[in-house]
Protein backbone atom coordinates (compact mmCIF):
# COMPACT_ATOMS: atom_id res chain seq x y z
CA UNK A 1 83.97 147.53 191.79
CA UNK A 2 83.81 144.78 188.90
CA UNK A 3 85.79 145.59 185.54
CA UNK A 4 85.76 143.95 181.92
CA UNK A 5 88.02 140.63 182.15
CA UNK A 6 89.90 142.70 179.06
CA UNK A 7 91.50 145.35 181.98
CA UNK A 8 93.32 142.04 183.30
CA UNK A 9 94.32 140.98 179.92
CA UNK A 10 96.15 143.47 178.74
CA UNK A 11 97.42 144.79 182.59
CA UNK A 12 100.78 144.19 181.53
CA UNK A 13 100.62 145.32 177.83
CA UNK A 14 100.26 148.80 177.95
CA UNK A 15 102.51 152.31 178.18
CA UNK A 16 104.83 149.89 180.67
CA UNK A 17 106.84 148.35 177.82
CA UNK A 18 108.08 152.21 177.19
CA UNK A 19 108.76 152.70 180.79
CA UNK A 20 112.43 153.51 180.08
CA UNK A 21 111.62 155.96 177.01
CA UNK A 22 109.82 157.62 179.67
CA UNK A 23 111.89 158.24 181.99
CA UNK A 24 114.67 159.24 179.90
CA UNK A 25 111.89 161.88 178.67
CA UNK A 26 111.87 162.44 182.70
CA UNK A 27 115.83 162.87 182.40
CA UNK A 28 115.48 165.08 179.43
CA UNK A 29 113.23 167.70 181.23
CA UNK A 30 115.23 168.01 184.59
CA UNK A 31 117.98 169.30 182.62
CA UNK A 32 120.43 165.85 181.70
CA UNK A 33 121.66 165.69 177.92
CA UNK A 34 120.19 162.29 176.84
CA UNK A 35 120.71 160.93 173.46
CA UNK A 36 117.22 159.43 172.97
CA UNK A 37 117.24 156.20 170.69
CA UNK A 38 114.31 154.67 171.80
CA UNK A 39 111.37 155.48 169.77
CA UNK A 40 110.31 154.98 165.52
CA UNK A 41 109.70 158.54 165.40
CA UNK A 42 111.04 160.37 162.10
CA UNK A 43 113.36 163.50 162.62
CA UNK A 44 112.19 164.89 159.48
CA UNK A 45 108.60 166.88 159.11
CA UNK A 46 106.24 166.17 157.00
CA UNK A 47 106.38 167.55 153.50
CA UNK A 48 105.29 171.42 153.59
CA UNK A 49 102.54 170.73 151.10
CA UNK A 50 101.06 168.47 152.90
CA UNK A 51 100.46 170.40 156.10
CA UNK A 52 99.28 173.58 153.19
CA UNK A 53 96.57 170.66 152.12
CA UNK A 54 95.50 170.03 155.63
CA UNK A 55 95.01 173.56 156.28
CA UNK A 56 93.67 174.49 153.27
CA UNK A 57 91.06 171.51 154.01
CA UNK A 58 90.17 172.92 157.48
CA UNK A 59 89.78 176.39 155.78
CA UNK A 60 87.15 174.85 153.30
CA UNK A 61 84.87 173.42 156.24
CA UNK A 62 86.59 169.87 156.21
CA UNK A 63 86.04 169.57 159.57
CA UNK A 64 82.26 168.02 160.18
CA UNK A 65 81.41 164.27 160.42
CA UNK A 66 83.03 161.68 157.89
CA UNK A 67 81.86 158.46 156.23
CA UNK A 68 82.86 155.54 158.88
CA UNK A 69 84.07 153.19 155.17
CA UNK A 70 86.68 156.63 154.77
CA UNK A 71 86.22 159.91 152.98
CA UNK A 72 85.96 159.87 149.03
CA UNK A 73 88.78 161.17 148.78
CA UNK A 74 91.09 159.07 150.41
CA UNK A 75 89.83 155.76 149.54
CA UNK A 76 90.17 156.82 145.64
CA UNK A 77 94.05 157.41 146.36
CA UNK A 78 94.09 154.11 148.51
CA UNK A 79 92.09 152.15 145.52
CA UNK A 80 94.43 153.50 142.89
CA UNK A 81 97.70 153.03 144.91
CA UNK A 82 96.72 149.13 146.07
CA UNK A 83 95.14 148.60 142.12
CA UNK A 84 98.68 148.87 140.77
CA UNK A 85 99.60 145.88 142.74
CA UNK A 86 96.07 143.69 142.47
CA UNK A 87 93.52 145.26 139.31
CA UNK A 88 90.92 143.98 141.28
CA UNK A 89 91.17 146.43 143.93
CA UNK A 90 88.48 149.20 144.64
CA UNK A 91 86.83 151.41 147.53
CA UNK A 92 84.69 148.11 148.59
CA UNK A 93 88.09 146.66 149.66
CA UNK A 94 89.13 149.30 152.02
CA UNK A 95 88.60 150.81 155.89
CA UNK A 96 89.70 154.02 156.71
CA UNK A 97 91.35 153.99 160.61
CA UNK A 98 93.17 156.77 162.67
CA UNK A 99 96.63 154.91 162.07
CA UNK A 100 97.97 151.31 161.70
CA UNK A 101 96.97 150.48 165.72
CA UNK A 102 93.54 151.06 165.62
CA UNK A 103 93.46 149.00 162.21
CA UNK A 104 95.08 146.28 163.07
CA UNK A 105 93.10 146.53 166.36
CA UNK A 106 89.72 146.45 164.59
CA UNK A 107 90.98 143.84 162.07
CA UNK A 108 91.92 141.49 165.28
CA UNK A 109 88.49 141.93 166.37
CA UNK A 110 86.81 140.68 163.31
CA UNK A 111 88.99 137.80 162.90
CA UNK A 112 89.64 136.28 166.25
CA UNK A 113 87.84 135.87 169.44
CA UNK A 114 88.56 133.77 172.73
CA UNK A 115 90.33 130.24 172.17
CA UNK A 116 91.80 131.77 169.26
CA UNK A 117 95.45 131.46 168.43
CA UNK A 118 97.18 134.28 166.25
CA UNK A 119 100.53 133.31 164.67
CA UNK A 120 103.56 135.83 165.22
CA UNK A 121 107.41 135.83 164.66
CA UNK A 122 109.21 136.62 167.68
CA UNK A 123 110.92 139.21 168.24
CA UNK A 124 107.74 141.51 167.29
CA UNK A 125 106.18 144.62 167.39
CA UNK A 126 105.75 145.77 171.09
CA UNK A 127 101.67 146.49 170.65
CA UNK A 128 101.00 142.89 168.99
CA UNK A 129 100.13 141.26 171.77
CA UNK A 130 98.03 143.77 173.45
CA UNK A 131 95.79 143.47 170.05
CA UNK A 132 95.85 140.20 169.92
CA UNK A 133 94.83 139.70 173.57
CA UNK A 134 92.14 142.38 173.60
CA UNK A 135 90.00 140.15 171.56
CA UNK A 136 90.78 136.81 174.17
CA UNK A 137 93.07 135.24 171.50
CA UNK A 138 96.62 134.34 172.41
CA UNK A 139 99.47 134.33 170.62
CA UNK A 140 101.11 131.37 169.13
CA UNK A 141 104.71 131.97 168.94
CA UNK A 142 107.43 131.61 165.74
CA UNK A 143 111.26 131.91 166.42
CA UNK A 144 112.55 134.18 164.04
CA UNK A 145 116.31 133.18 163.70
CA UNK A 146 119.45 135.46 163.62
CA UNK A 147 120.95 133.05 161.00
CA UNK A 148 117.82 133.63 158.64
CA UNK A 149 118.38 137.36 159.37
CA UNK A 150 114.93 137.06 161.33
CA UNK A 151 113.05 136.19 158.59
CA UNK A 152 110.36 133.89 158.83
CA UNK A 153 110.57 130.53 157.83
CA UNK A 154 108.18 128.01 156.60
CA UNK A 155 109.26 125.03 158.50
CA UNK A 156 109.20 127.46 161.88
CA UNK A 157 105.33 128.37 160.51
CA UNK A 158 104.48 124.90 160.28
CA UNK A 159 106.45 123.50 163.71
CA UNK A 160 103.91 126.45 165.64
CA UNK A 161 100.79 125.73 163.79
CA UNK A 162 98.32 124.39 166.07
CA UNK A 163 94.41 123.43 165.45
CA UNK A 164 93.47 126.76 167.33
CA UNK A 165 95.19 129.15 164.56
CA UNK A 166 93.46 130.98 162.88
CA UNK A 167 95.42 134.09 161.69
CA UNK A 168 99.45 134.81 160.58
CA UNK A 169 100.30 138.32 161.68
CA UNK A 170 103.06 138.91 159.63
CA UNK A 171 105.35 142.03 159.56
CA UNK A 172 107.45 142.84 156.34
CA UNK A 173 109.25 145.19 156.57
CA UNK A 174 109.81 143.77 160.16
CA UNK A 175 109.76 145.83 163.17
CA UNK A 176 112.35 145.78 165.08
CA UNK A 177 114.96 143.66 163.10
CA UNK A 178 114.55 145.44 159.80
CA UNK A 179 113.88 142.11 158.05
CA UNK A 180 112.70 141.94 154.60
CA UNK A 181 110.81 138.41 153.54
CA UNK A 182 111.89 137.33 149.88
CA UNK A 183 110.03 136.47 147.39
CA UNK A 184 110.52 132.56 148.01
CA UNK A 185 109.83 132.76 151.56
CA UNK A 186 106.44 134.72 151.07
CA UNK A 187 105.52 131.91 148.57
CA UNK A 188 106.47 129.03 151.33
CA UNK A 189 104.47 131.03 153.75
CA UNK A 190 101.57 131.68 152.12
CA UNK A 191 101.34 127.95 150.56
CA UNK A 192 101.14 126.88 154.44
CA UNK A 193 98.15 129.29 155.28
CA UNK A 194 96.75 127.97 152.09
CA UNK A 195 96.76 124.58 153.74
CA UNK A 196 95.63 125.51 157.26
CA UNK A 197 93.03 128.20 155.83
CA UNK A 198 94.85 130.53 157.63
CA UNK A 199 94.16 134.26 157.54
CA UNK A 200 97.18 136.60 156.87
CA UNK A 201 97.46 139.97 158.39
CA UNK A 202 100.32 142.01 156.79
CA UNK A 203 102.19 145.14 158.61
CA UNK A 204 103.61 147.19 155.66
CA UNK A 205 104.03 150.40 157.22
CA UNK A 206 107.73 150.10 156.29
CA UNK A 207 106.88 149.51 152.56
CA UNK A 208 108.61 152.50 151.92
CA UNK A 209 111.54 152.33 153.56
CA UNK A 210 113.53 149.24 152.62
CA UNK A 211 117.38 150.15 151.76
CA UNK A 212 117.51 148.27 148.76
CA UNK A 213 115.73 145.21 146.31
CA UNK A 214 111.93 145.04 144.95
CA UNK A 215 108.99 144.93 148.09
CA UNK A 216 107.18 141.57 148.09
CA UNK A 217 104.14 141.06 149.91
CA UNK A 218 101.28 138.09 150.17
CA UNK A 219 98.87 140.96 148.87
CA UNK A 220 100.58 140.96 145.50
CA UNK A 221 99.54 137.20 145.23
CA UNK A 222 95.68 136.81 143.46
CA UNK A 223 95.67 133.19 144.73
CA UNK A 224 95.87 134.63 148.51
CA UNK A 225 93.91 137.34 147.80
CA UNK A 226 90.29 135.60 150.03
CA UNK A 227 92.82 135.39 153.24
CA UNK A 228 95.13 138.38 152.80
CA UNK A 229 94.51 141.75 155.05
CA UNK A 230 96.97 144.78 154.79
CA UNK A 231 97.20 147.75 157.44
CA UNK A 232 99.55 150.60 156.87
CA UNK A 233 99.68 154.28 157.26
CA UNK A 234 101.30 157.28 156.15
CA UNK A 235 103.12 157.60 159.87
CA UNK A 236 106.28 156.27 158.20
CA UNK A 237 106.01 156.94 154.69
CA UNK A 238 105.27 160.23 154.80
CA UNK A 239 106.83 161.56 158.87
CA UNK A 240 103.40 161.99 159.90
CA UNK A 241 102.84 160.09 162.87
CA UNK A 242 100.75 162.63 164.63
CA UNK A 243 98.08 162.64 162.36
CA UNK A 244 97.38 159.17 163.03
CA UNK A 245 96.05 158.42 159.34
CA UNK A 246 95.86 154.49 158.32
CA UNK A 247 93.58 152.01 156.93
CA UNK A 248 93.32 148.60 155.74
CA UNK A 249 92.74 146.86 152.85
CA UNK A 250 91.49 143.12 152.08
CA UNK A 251 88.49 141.30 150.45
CA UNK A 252 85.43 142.69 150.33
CA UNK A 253 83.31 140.09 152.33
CA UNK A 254 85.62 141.26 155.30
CA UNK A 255 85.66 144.68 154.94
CA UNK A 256 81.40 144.52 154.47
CA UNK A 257 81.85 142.62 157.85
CA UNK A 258 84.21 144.68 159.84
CA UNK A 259 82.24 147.95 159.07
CA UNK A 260 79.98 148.34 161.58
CA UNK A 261 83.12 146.93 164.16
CA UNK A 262 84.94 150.33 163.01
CA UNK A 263 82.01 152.18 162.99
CA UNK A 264 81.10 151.45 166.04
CA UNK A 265 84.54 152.07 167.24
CA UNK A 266 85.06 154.95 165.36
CA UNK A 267 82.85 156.30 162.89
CA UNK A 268 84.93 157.89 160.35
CA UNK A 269 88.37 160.16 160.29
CA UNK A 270 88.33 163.42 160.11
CA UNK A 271 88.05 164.70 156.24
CA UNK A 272 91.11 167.48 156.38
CA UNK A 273 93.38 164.75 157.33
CA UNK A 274 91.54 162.47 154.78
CA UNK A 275 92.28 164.98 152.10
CA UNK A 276 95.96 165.29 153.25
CA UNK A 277 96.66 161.61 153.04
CA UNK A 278 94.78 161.82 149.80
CA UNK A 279 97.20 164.26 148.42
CA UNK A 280 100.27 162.44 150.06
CA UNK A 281 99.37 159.52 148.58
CA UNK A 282 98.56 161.14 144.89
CA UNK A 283 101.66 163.28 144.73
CA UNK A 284 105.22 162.41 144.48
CA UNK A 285 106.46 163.04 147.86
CA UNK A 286 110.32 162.91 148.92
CA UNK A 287 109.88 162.18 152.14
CA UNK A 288 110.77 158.63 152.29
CA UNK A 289 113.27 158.55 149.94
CA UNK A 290 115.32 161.21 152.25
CA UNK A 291 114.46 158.81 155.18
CA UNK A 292 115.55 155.62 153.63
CA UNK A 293 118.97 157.53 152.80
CA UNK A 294 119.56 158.58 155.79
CA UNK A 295 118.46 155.45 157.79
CA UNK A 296 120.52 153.32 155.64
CA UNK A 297 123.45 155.19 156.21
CA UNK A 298 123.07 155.51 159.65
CA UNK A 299 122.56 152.26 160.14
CA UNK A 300 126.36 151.11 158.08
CA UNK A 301 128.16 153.69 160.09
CA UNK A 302 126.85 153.04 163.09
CA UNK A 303 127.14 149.03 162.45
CA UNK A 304 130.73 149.22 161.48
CA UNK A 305 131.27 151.46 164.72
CA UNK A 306 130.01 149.09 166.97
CA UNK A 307 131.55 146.00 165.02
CA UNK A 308 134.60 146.66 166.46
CA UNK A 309 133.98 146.82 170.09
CA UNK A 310 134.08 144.09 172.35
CA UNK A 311 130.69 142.21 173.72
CA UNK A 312 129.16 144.00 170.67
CA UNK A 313 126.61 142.24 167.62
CA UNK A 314 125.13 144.87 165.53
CA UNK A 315 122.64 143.08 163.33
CA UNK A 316 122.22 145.23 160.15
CA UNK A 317 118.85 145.44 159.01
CA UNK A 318 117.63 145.64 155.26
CA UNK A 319 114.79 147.92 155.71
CA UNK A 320 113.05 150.79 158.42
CA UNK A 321 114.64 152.60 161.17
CA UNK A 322 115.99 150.58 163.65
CA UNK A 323 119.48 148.47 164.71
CA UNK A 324 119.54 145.41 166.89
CA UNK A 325 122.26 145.12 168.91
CA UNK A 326 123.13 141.80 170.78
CA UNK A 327 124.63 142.66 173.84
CA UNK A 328 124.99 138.91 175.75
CA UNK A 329 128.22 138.58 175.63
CA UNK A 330 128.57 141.32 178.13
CA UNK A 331 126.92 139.27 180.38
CA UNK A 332 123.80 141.69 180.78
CA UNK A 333 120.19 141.05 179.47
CA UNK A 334 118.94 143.95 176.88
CA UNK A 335 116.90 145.07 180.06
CA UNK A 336 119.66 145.74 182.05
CA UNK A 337 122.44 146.98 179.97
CA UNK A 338 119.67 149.34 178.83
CA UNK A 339 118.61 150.94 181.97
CA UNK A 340 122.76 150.75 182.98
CA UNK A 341 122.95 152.76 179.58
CA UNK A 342 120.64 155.57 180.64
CA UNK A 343 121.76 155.96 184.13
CA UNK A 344 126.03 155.36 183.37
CA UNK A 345 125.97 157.06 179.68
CA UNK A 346 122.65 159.07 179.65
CA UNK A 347 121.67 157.08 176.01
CA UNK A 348 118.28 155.96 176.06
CA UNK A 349 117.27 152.49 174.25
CA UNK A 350 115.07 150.31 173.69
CA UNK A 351 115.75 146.67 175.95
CA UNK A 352 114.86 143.56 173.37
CA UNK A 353 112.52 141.91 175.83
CA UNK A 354 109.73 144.73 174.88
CA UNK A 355 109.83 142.83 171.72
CA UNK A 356 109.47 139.53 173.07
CA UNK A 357 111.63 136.53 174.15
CA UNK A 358 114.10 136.34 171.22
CA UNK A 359 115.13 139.46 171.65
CA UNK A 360 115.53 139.45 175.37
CA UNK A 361 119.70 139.34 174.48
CA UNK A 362 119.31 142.62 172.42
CA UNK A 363 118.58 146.10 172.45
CA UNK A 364 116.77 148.45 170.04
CA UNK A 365 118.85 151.44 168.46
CA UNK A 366 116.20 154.34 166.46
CA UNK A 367 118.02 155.62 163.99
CA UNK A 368 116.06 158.61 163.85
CA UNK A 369 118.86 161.31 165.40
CA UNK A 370 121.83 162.82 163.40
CA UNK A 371 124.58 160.96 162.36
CA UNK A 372 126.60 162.77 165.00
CA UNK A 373 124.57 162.10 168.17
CA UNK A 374 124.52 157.61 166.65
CA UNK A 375 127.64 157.92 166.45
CA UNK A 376 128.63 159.30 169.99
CA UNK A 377 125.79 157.11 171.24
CA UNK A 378 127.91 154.69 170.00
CA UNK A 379 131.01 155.49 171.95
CA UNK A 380 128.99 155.51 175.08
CA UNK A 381 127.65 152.36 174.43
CA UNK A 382 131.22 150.57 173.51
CA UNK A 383 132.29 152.29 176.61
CA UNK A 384 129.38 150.80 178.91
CA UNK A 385 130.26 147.07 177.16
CA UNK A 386 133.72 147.19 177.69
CA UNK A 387 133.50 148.42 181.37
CA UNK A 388 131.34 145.35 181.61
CA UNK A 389 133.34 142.88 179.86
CA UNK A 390 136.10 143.74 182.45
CA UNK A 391 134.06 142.26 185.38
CA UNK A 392 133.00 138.93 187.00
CA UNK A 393 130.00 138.19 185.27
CA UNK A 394 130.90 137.85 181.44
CA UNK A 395 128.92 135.32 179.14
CA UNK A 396 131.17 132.64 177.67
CA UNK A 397 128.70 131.32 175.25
């Protein structure tokens, strides 16, 4: 039988980059105590009174067909909440979606198409490149640097800039270095995509969740405001990943445009979870403050744990709920001391290379467990390094 050339494309870009998460889930279930690390998944639940919304929404016959733009409801909070950062801001500007993937999927489909390039930083999210290659586009890479604190950087922007681009996907709060852009470099990078009438597509669905400092985004900028595209959810914000409750927001020519793409794709949310991300996002919620305690701590006790330990580079990040870990100079890729990890110390990680090439060295720590269980994940892991730093096959560099 004959399939749509878009099975081949993204073959290789699907649940197999989370092949380890699942079999430590595997592990889990036959009965072996597995610290699992691997996932962005909060550990707290979602504020009670925003599950007593949802139901009370259900209860009131919220549950029929919804407008494919978003319910009322909704995109009010969304227009108020993105006004306070550009006045010129309404419902026009906005597309409800069920969760920052299927946005930034539909957004990638009204922007690019085959021959296409799409700008990313590498390391990157692990689902970027099956959006981007859904639509026949390919990604053009940028090295994000450890001495930059994998930040972007202008002059890497402009060095990967080829005639094809046509969009930056850029990810502030990043995923999965915790890197924050400054103001300065979001200037830099947005004067570039002035100049190559680039589009710019920003993840912010760590907004809330940066340890310390002032957000800074492209969106805040009214002389980017024609090329700028935001897609975030209330997955992070408010520990509600299940209800799979996101949108985006750019100009209104786009949104007009990309419509009947969602639409087609979609039409509409449901309205009960409309009204609770209404609420969450017209109340003043605790939810992420507790997170961003938590993860920030986490993340300094578990740094200066690991700090000490030989073949051991915890990179501390400034934002989300992650730590990198560069583990080369045990002489093992991210991919392998990650599976030797789960099979010799029963902790499950992430391996860098699901985030792309420049991350191949490193793996991916969740914060998301008590402080106890990082902690003697920890131990394991200095335990795995050092066994390894005692043999053969030790990297010098």
């Amino acid at each position: 039988m004959r399939y749509a050339s878009i099975t081949d494309r993204l073959a290789d870009l699907g649940s197999g980059k989370w092949v380890l998460h699942h079999e430590a889930r595997r592990m889990k279930a036959a009965g072996v105590d597995v610290i699992e690390l691997t996932i962005g998944e909060p550990d707290v639940a979602p504020d009670p009174a925003l599950l007593a919304e949802c139901q009370r929404s259900m209860n009131a016959g919220r549950t029929r067909y919804s407008s494919g733009r978003g319910e009322p409801s909704v995109l009010a909070a969304l227009a108020a909440r993105y006004a306070k950062r550009r006045p010129d801001i309404t419902a026009e500007n906005i597309l409800c979606f069920p969760g920052t993937q299927a946005a930034l999927y539909a957004v990638m489909t009204g922007l690019v198409e085959s021959g296409d390039g799409v700008l990313v930083g590498d390391p990157l999210y692990a689902t970027y490149d099956g959006v981007i290659r859904a639509t026949g586009a390919h990604r053009v890479t940028v090295t994000l640097r450890p001495e930059h604190g994998f930040r972007m950087q202008a002059a890497d922007l402009e060095a990967a800039v080829t005639p094809e681009c046509r969009v930056l996907l850029l990810n502030s709060p990043h995923n999965p270095t915790g890197a924050v852009l400054t103001a300065d470099e979001i200037d830099a990078i947005g004067a570039l995509c002035r100049r190559h009438d680039l589009w710019i597509v920003c993840d912010e669905v760590y907004e809330q969740l940066i340890f310390s400092g002032r957000f800074d985004s492209a969106f805040d900028r009214p002389d980017l405001a024609e090329r700028v595209i935001v897609v975030s959810s209330i997955s992070k914000s408010h520990a509600a990943p299940g209800f799979r409750s996101g949108w985006a927001v750019g100009p209104k020519e786009f949104c007009a445009r990309l419509l009947p793409v969602s639409e087609t794709m979609l039409f509409g949310v449901q309205p009960f979870i409309a009204d609770m991300t209404a609420y969450a996002l017209s109340h003043e919620i605790g939810t992420a403050a507790e997170m961003r305690e938590a993860y920030r701590s986490r993340a300094v006790a578990l740094a200066e744990a690991l700090s000490g330990m030989p073949g051991l580079k915890p990179m501390l990040p400034d934002a989300g709920m992650f730590l990198l870990i560069d583990v080369s100079q045990t002489g093992l890729s991210g991919e392998d001391f990650a599976w030797a990890l789960l099979k010799e110390e029963h902790v499950a990680v992430m391996p860098g290379g699901s985030f792309g090439e420049n991350a191949r060295g490193f793996v991916r720590i969740s914060l998301t467990m008590p402080m106890q269980d990082l902690i003697e994940a920890g131990r394991r892991i200095g335990r795995l390094a050092a066994r390894r730093m005692e043999g053969p096959h030790v990297a010098t560099a």
